[in-house]
N, C-alpha and C. Protein backbone atom coordinates (compact mmCIF):
# COMPACT_ATOMS: atom_id res chain seq x y z
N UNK A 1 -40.91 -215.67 32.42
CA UNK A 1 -40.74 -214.23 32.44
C UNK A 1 -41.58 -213.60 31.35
N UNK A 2 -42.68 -212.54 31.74
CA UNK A 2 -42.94 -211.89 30.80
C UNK A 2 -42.27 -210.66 29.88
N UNK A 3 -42.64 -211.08 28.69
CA UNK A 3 -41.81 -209.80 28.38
C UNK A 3 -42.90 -208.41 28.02
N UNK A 4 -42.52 -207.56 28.45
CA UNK A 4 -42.74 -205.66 28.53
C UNK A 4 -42.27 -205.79 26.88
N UNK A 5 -43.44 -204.38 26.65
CA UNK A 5 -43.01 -203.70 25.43
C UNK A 5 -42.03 -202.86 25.56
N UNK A 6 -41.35 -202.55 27.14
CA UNK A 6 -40.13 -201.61 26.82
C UNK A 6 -38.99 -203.07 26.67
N UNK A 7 -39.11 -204.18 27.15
CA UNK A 7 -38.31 -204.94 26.83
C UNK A 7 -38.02 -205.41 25.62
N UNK A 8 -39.32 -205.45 24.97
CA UNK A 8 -39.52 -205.77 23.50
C UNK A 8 -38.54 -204.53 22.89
N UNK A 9 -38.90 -203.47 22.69
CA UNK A 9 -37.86 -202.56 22.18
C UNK A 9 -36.78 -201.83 22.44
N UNK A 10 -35.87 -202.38 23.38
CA UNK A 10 -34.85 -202.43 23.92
C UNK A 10 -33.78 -203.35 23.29
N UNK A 11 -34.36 -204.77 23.49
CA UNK A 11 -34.38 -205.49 22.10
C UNK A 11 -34.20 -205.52 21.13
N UNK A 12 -35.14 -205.14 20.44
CA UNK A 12 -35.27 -204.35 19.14
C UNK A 12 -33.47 -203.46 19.25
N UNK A 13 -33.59 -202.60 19.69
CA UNK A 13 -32.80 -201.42 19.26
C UNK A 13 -31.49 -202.45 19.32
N UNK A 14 -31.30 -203.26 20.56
CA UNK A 14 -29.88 -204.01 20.73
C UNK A 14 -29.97 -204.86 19.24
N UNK A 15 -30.98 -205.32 18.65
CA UNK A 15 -30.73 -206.00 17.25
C UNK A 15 -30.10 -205.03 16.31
N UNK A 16 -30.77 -204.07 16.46
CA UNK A 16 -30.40 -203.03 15.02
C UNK A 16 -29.02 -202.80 15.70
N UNK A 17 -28.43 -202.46 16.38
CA UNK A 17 -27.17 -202.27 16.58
C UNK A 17 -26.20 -203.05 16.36
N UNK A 18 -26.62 -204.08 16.84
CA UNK A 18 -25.48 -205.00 16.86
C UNK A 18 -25.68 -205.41 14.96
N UNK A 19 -26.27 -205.49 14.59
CA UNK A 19 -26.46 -205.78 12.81
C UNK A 19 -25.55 -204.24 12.12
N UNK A 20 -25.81 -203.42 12.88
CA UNK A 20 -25.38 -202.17 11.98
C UNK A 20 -24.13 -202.05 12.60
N UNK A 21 -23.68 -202.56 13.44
CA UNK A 21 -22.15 -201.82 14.00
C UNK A 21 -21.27 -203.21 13.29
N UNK A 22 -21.83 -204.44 13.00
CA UNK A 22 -20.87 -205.64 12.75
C UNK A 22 -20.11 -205.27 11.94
N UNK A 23 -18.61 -205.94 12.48
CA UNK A 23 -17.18 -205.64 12.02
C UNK A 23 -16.43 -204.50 12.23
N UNK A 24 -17.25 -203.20 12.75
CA UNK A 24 -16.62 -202.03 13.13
C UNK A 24 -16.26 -202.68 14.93
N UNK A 25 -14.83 -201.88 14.79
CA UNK A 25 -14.08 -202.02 16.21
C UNK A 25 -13.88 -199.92 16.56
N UNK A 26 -13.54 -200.21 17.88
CA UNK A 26 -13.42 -199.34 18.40
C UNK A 26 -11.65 -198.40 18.34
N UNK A 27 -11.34 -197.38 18.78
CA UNK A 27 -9.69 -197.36 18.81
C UNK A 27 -8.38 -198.09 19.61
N UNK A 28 -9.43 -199.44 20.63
CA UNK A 28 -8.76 -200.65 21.10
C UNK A 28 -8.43 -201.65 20.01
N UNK A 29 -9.15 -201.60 19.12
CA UNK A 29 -9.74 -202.63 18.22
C UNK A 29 -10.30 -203.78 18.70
N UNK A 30 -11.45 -203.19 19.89
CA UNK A 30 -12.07 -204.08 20.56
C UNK A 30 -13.75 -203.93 19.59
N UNK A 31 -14.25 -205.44 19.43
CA UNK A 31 -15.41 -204.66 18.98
C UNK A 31 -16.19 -203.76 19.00
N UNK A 32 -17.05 -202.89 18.15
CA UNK A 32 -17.50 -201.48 18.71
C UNK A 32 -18.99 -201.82 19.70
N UNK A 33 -19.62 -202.84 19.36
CA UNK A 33 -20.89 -203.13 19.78
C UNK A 33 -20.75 -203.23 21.29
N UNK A 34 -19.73 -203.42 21.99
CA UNK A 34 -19.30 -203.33 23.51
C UNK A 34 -19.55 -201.99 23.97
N UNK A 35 -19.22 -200.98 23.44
CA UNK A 35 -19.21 -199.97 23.53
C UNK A 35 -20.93 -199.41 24.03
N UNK A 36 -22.24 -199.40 22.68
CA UNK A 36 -23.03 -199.33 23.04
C UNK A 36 -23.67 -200.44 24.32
N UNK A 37 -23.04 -201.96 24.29
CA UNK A 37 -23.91 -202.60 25.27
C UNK A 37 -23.63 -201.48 26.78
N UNK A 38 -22.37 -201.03 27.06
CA UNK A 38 -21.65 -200.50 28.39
C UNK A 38 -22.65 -199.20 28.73
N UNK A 39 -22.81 -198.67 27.34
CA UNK A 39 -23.49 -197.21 27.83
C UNK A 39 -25.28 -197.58 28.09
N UNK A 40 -25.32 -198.62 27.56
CA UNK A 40 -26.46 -199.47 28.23
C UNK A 40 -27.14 -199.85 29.34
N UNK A 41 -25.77 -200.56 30.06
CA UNK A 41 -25.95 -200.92 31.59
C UNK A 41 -26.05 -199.90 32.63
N UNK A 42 -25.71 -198.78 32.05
CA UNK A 42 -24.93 -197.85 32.81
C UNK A 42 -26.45 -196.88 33.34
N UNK A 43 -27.42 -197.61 32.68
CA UNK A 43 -28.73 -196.85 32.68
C UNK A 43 -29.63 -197.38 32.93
N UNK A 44 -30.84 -196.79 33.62
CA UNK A 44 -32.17 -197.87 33.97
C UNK A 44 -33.41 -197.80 33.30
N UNK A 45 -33.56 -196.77 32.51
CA UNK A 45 -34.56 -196.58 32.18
C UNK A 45 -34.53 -197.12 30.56
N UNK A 46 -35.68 -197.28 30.47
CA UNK A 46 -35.65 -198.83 28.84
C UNK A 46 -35.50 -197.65 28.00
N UNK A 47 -36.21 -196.20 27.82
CA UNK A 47 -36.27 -195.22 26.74
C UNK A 47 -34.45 -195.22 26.62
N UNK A 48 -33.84 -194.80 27.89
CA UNK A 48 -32.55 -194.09 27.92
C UNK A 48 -31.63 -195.87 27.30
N UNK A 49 -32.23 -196.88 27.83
CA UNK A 49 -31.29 -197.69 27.45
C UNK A 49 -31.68 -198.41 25.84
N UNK A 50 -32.82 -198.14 25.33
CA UNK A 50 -32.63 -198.10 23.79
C UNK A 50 -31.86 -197.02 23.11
N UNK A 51 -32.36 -195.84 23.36
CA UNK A 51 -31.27 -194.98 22.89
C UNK A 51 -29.96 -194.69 23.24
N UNK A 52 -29.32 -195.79 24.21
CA UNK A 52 -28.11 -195.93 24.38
C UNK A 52 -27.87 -196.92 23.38
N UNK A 53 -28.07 -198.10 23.08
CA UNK A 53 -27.69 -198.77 21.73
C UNK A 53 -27.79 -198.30 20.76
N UNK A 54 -28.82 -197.69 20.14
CA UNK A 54 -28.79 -197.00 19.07
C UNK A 54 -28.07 -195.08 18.85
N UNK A 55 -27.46 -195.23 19.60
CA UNK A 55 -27.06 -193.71 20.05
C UNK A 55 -25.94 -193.42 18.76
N UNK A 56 -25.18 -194.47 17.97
CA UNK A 56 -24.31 -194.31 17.03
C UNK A 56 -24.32 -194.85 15.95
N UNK A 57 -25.62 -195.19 15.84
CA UNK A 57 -26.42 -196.16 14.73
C UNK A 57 -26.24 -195.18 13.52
N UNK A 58 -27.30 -194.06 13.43
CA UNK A 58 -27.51 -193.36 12.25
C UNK A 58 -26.33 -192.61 12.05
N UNK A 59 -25.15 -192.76 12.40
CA UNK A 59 -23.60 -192.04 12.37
C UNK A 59 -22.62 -192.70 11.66
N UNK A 60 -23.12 -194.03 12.10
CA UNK A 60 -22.28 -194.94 11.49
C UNK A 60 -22.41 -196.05 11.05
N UNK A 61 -23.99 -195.96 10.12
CA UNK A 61 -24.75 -197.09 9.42
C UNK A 61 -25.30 -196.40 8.09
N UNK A 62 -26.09 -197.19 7.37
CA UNK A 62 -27.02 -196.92 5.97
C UNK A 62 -28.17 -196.84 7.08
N UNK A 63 -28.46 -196.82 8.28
CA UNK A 63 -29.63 -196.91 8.85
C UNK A 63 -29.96 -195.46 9.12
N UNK A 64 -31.71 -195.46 8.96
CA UNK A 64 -32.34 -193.84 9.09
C UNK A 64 -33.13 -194.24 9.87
N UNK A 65 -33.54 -192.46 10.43
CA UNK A 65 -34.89 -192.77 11.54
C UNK A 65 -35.94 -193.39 10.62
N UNK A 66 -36.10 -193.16 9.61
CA UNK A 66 -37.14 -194.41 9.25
C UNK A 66 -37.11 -195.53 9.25
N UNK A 67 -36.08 -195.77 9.58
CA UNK A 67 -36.15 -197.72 9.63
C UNK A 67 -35.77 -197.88 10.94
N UNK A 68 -35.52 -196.77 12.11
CA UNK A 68 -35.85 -197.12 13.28
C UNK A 68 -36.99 -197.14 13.46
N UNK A 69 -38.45 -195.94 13.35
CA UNK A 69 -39.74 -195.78 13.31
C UNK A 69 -40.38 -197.29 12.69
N UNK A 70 -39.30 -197.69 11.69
CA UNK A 70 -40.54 -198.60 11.40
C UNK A 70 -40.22 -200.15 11.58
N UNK A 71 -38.94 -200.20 12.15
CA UNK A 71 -39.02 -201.28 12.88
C UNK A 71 -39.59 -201.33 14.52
N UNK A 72 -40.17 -200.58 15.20
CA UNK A 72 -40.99 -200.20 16.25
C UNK A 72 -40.54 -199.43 17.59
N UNK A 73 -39.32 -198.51 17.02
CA UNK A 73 -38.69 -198.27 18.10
C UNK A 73 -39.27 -197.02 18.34
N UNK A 74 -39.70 -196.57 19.56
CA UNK A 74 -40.38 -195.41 19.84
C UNK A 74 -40.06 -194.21 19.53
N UNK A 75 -41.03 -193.41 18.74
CA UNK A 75 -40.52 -191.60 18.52
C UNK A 75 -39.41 -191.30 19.76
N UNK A 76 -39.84 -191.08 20.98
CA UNK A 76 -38.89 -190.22 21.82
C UNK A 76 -37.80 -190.73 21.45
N UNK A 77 -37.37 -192.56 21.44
CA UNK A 77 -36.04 -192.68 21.21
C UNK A 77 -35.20 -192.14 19.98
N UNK A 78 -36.34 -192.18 19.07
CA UNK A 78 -35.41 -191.81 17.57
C UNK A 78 -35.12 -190.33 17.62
N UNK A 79 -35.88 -189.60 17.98
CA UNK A 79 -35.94 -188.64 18.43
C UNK A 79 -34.42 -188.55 19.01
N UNK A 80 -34.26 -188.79 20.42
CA UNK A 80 -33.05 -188.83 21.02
C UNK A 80 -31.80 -189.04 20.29
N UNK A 81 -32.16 -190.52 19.39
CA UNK A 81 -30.40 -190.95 18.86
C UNK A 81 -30.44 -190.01 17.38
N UNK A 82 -31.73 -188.83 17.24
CA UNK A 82 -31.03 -188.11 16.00
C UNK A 82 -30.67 -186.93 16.58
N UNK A 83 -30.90 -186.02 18.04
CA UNK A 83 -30.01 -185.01 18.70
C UNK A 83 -29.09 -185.65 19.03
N UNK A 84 -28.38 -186.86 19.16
CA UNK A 84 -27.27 -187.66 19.61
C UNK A 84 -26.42 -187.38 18.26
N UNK A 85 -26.80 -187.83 17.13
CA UNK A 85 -26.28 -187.71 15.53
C UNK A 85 -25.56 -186.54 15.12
N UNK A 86 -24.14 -186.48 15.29
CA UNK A 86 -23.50 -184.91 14.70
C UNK A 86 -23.55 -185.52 13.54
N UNK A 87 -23.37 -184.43 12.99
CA UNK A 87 -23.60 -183.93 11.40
C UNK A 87 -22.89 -182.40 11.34
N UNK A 88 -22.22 -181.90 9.92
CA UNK A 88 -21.60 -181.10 9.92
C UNK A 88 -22.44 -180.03 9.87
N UNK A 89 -23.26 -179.79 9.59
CA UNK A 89 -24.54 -178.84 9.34
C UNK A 89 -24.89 -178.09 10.64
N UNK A 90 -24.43 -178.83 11.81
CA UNK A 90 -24.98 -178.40 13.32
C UNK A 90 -23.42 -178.08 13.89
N UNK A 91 -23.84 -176.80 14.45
CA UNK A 91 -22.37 -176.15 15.03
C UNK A 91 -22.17 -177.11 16.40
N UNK A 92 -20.90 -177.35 17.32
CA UNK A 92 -21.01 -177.95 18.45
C UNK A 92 -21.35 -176.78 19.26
N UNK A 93 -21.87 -175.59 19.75
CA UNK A 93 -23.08 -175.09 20.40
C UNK A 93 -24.43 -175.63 19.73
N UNK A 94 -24.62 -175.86 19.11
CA UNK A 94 -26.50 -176.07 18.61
C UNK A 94 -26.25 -177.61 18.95
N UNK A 95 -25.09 -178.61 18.72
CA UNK A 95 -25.28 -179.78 19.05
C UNK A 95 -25.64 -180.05 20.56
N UNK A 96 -24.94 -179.44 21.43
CA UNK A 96 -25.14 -179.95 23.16
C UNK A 96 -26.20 -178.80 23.58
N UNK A 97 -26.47 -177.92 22.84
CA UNK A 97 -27.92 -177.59 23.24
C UNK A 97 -28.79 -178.06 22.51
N UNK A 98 -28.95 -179.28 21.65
CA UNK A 98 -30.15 -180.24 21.48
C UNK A 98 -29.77 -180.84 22.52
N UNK A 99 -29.14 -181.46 22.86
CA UNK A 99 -28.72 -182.85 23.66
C UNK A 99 -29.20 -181.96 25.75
N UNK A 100 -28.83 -181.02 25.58
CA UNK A 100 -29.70 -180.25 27.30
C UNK A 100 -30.76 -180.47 26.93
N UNK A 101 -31.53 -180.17 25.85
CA UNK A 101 -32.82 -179.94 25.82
C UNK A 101 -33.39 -181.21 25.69
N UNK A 102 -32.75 -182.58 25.76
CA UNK A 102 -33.84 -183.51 25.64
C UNK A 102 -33.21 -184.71 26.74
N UNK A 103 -33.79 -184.80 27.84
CA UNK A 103 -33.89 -185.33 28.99
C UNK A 103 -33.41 -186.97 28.79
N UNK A 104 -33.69 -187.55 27.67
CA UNK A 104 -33.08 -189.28 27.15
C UNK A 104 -31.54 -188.69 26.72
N UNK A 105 -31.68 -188.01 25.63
CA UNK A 105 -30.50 -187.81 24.96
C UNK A 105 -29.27 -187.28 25.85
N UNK A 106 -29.54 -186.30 26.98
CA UNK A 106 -28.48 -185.92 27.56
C UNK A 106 -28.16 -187.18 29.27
N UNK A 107 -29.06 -187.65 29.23
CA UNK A 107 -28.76 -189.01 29.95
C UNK A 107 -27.98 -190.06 29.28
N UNK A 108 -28.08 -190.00 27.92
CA UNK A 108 -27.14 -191.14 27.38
C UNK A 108 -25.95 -190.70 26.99
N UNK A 109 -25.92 -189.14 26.79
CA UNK A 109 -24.43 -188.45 26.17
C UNK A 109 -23.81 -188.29 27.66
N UNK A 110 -24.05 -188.36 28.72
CA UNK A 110 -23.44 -188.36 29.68
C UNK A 110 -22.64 -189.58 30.19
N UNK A 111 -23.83 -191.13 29.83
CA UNK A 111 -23.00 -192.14 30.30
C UNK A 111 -21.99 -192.30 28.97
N UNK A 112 -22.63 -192.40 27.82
CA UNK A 112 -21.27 -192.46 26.58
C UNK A 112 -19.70 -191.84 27.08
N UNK A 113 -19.70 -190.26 27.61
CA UNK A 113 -18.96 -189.91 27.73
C UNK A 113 -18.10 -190.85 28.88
N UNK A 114 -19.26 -190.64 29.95
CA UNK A 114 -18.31 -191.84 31.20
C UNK A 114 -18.10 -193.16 30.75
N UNK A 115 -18.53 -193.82 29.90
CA UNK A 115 -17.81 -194.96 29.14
C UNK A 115 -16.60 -194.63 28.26
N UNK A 116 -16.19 -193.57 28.26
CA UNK A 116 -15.27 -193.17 27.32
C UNK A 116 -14.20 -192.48 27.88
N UNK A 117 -14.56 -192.13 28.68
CA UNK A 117 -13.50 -192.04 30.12
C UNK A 117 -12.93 -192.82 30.86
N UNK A 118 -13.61 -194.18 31.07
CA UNK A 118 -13.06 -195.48 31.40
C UNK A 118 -11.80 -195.33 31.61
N UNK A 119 -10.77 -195.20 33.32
CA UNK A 119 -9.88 -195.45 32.84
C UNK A 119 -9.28 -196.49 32.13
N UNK A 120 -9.60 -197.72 32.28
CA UNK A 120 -9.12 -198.90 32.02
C UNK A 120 -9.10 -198.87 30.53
N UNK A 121 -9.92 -197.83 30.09
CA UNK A 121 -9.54 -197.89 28.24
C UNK A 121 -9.14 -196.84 28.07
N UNK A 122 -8.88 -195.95 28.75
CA UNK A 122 -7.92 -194.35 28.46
C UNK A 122 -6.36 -194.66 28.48
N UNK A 123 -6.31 -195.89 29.58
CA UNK A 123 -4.77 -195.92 30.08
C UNK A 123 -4.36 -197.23 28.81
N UNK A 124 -5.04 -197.36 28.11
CA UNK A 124 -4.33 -198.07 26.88
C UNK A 124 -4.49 -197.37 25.82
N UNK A 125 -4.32 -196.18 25.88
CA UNK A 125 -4.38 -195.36 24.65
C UNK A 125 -2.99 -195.06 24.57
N UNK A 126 -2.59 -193.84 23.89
CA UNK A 126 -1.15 -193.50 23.84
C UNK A 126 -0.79 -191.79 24.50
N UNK A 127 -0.72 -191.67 24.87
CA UNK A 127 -0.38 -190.49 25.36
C UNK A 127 -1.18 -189.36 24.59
N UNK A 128 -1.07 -189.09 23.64
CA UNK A 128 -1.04 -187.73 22.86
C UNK A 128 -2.98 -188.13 22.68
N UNK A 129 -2.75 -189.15 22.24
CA UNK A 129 -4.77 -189.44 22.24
C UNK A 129 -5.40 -189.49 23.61
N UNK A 130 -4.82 -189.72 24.88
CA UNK A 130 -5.46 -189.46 25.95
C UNK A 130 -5.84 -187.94 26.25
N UNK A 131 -4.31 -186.77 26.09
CA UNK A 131 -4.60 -185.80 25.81
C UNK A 131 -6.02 -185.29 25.56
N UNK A 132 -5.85 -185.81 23.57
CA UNK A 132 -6.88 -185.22 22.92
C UNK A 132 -8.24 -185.34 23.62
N UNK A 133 -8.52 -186.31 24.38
CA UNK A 133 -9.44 -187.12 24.54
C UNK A 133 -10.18 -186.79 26.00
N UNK A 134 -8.98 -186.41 26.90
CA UNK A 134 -9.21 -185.35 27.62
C UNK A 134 -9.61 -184.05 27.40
N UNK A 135 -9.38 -183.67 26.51
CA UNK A 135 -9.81 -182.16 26.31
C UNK A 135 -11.09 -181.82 25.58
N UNK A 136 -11.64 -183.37 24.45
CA UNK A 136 -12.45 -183.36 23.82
C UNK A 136 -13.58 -183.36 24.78
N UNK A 137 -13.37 -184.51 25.74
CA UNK A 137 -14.31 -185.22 26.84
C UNK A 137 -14.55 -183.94 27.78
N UNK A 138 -13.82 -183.09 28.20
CA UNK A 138 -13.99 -182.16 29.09
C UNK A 138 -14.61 -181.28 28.72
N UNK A 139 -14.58 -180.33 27.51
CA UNK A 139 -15.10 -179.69 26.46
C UNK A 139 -17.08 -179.83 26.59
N UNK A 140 -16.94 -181.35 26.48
CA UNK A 140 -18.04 -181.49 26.13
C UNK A 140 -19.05 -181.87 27.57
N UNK A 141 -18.61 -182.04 28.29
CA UNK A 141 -19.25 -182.31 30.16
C UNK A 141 -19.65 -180.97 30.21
N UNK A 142 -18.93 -179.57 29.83
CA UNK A 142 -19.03 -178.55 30.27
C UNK A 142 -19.89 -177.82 29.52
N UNK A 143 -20.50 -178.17 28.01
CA UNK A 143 -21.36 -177.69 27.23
C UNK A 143 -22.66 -178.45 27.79
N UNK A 144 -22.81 -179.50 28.74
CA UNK A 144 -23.84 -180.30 28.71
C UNK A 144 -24.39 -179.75 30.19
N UNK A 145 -23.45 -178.87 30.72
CA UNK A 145 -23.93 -178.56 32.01
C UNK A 145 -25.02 -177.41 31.82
């Protein structure tokens, strides 16, 4: 099998993730790195499925777009997983209108969300967090439209 440079950095991005998410679990306390592989599969295109692994990297690592850039992961993607990146500085209107405006990024905030909708991991939550989680998740489908 040959390998593609989108395979090569697809790769890439699944390394930096899985190095930067180790030991963080999710609110299953299932590992968190499942999480990005799911919003992964869920996609075909190598841009949308690097920046589906790295989509929670710079959120919840010491990792910056510079050490995505310079471990070889393409501008558009870093690009993408830093309109993906809340930060308190960006209101949630200016956040999901970066995320419309960039064609990777709102392809991957869409499957994230449908990975996060999962029933099979909603219906092991607890009531009052499905709620929330509903309303958060709905909230945000409707800013992306």
């Amino acid at each position: 099998m040959t390998i593609t440079t989108d395979d090569a950095y697809v790769a890439t991005a699944q390394a930096i993730a899985i190095a930067a998410h180790e030991g963080q679990v999710d609110k299953l306390g299932a590992a968190y790195i499942d999480h990005p592989r799911r919003v992964s599969e869920r996609l075909n295109d190598p841009l949308e499925q690097a920046t589906a692994w790295l989509h929670d990297v710079l959120e919840d690592s010491s990792i910056t777009r510079h050490d995505l850039l310079e471990a070889g992961i393409p501008g558009g993607v870093v690009e993408a997983v830093t309109v993906l990146t809340r930060t308190d500085a960006v209101s949630d209107a200016d956040y999901y209108a970066g995320i419309r405006a960039n064609p990777i990024a709102l392809a991957v905030k869409r499957a994230d969300i449908a990975d996060n909708l999962e029933p099979w991991r909603v219906e092991q939550l607890d009531a009052s967090m499905q709620v929330r989680l509903a309303a958060k998740y709905g909230a945000a489908l409707a800013a992306l439209s």
